[in-house]
C-alpha atoms as a PDB file:
ATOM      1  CA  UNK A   1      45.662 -17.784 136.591  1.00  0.00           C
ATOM      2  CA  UNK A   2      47.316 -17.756 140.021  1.00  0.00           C
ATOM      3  CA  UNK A   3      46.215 -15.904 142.626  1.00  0.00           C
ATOM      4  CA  UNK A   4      48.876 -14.471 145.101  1.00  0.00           C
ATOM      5  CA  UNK A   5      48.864 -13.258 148.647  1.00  0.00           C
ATOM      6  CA  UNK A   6      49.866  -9.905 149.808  1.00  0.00           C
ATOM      7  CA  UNK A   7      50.464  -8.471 153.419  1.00  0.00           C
ATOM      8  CA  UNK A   8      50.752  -4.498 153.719  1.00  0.00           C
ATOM      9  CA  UNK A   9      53.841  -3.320 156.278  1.00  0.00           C
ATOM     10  CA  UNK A  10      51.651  -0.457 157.259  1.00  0.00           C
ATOM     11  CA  UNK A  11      48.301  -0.991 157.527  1.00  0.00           C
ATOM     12  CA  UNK A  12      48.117  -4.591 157.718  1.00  0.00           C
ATOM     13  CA  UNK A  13      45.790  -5.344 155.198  1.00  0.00           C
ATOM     14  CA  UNK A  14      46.126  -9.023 154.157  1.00  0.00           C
ATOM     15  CA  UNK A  15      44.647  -9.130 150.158  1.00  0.00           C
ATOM     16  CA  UNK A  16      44.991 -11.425 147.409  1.00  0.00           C
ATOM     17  CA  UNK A  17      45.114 -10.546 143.488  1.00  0.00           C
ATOM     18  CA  UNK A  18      44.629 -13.056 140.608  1.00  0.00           C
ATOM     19  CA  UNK A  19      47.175 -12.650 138.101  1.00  0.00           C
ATOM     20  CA  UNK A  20      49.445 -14.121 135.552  1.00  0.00           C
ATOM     21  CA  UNK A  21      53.033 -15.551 136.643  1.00  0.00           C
ATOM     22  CA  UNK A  22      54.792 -13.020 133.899  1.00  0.00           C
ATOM     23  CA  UNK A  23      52.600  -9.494 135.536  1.00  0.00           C
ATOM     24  CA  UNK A  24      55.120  -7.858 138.162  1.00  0.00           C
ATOM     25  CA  UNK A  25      54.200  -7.788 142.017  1.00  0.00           C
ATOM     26  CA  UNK A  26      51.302  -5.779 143.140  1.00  0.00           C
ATOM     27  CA  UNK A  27      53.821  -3.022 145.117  1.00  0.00           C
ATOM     28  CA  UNK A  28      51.570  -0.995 146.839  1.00  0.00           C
ATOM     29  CA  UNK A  29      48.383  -1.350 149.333  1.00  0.00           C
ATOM     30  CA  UNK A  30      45.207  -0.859 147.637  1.00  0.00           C
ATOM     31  CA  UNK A  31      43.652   1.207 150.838  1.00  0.00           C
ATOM     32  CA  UNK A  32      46.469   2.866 152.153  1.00  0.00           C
ATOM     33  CA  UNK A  33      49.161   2.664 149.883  1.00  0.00           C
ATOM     34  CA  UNK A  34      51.639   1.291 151.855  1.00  0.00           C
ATOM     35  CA  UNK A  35      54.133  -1.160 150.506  1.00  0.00           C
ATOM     36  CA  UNK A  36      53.332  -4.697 150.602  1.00  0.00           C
ATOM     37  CA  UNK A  37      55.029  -8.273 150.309  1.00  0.00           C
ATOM     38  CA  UNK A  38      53.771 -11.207 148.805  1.00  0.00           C
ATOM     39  CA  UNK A  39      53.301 -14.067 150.894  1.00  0.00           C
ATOM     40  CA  UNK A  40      54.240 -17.829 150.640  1.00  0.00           C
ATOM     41  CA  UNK A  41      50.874 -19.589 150.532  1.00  0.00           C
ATOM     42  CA  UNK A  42      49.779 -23.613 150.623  1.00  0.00           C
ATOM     43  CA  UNK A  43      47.615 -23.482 147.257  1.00  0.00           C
ATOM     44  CA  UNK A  44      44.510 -24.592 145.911  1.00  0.00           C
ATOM     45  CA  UNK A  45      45.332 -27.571 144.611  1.00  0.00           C
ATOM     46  CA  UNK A  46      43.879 -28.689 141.670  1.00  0.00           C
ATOM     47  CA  UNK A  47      40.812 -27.130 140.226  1.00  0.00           C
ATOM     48  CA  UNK A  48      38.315 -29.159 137.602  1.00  0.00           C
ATOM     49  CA  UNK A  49      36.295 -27.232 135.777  1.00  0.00           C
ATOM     50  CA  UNK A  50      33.152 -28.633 135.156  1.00  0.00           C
ATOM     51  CA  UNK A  51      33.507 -32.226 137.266  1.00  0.00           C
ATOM     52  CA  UNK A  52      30.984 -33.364 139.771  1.00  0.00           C
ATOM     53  CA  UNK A  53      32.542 -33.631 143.085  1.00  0.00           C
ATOM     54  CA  UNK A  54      32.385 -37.587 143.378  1.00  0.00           C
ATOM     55  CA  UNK A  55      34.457 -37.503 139.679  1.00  0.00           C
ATOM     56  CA  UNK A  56      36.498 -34.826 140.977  1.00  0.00           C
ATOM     57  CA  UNK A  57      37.753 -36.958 144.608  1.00  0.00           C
ATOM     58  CA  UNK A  58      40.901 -38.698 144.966  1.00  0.00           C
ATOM     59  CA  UNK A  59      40.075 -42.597 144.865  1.00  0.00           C
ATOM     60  CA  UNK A  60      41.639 -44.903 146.896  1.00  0.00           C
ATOM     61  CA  UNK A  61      44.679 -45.541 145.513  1.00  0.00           C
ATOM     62  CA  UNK A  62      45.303 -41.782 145.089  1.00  0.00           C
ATOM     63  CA  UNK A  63      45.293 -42.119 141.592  1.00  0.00           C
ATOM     64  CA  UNK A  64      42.241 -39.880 140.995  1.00  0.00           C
ATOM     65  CA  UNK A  65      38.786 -41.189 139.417  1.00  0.00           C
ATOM     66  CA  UNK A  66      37.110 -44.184 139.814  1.00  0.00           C
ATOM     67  CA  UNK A  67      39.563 -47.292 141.572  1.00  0.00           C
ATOM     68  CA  UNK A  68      40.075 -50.332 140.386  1.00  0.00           C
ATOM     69  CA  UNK A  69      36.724 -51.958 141.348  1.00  0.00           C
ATOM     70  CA  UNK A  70      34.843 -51.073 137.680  1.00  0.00           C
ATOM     71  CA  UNK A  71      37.697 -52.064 135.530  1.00  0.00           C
ATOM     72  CA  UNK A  72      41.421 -50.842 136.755  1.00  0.00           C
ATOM     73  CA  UNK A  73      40.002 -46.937 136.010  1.00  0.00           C
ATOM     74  CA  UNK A  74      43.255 -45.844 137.815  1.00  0.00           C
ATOM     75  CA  UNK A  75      45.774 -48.225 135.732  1.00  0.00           C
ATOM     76  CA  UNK A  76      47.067 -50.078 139.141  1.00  0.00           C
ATOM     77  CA  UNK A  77      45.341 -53.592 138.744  1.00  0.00           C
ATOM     78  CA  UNK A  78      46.143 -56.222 141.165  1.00  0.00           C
ATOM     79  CA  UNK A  79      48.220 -53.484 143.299  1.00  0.00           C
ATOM     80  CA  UNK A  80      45.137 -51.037 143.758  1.00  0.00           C
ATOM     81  CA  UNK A  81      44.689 -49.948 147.274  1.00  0.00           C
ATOM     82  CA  UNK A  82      40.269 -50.195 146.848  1.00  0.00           C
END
C-alpha cells in the first residue's frame, strides 16, 4: 500500500497516510481541519520483505543480487560490470 504526502494550507501540518491507490484523498487536516493537498514525493523505492540487506543491494551491474562473479546470477555474462 502506498503511502502519500499531505501539506495542510492552514496550519501547516506536513502528514503522511498509507492507503490504497482506489481510497479518495485524505481532504481535511487531522489537527485542525483545514484543507490539505497531497504532495508529489520521490518514493521508497523498492521494499523486500524478508531479504537480508547484502541480498537486498543493487550489485554491480545494477541488475540486483549477486553479479556475475558466482555464476552470471544477474544474466549479463561476459558484459557484467563486477
Amino acid at each position: 500500500m502506498p503511502a502519500y504526502e499531505y501539506l495542510c494550507e492552514k496550519c501547516g501540518e506536513h502528514f503522511e497516510r498509507r492507503q490504497k491507490m482506489s481510497d479518495p484523498e485524505v481532504e481535511s487536516c487531522p489537527d485542525c481541519g483545514g484543507g490539505v493537498k497531497r504532495l508529489i514525493s520521490g518514493g521508497a523505492g523498492a521494499i523486500t520483505k524478508g531479504a537480508s540487506a547484502a541480498a537486498a543491494a543493487p550489485s554491480m551491474c545494477g541488475m540486483g543480487g549477486p553479479c556475475c562473479g558466482g555464476g552470471n546470477a544477474c544474466g549479463m555474462g561476459s558484459e557484467c560490470l563486477n
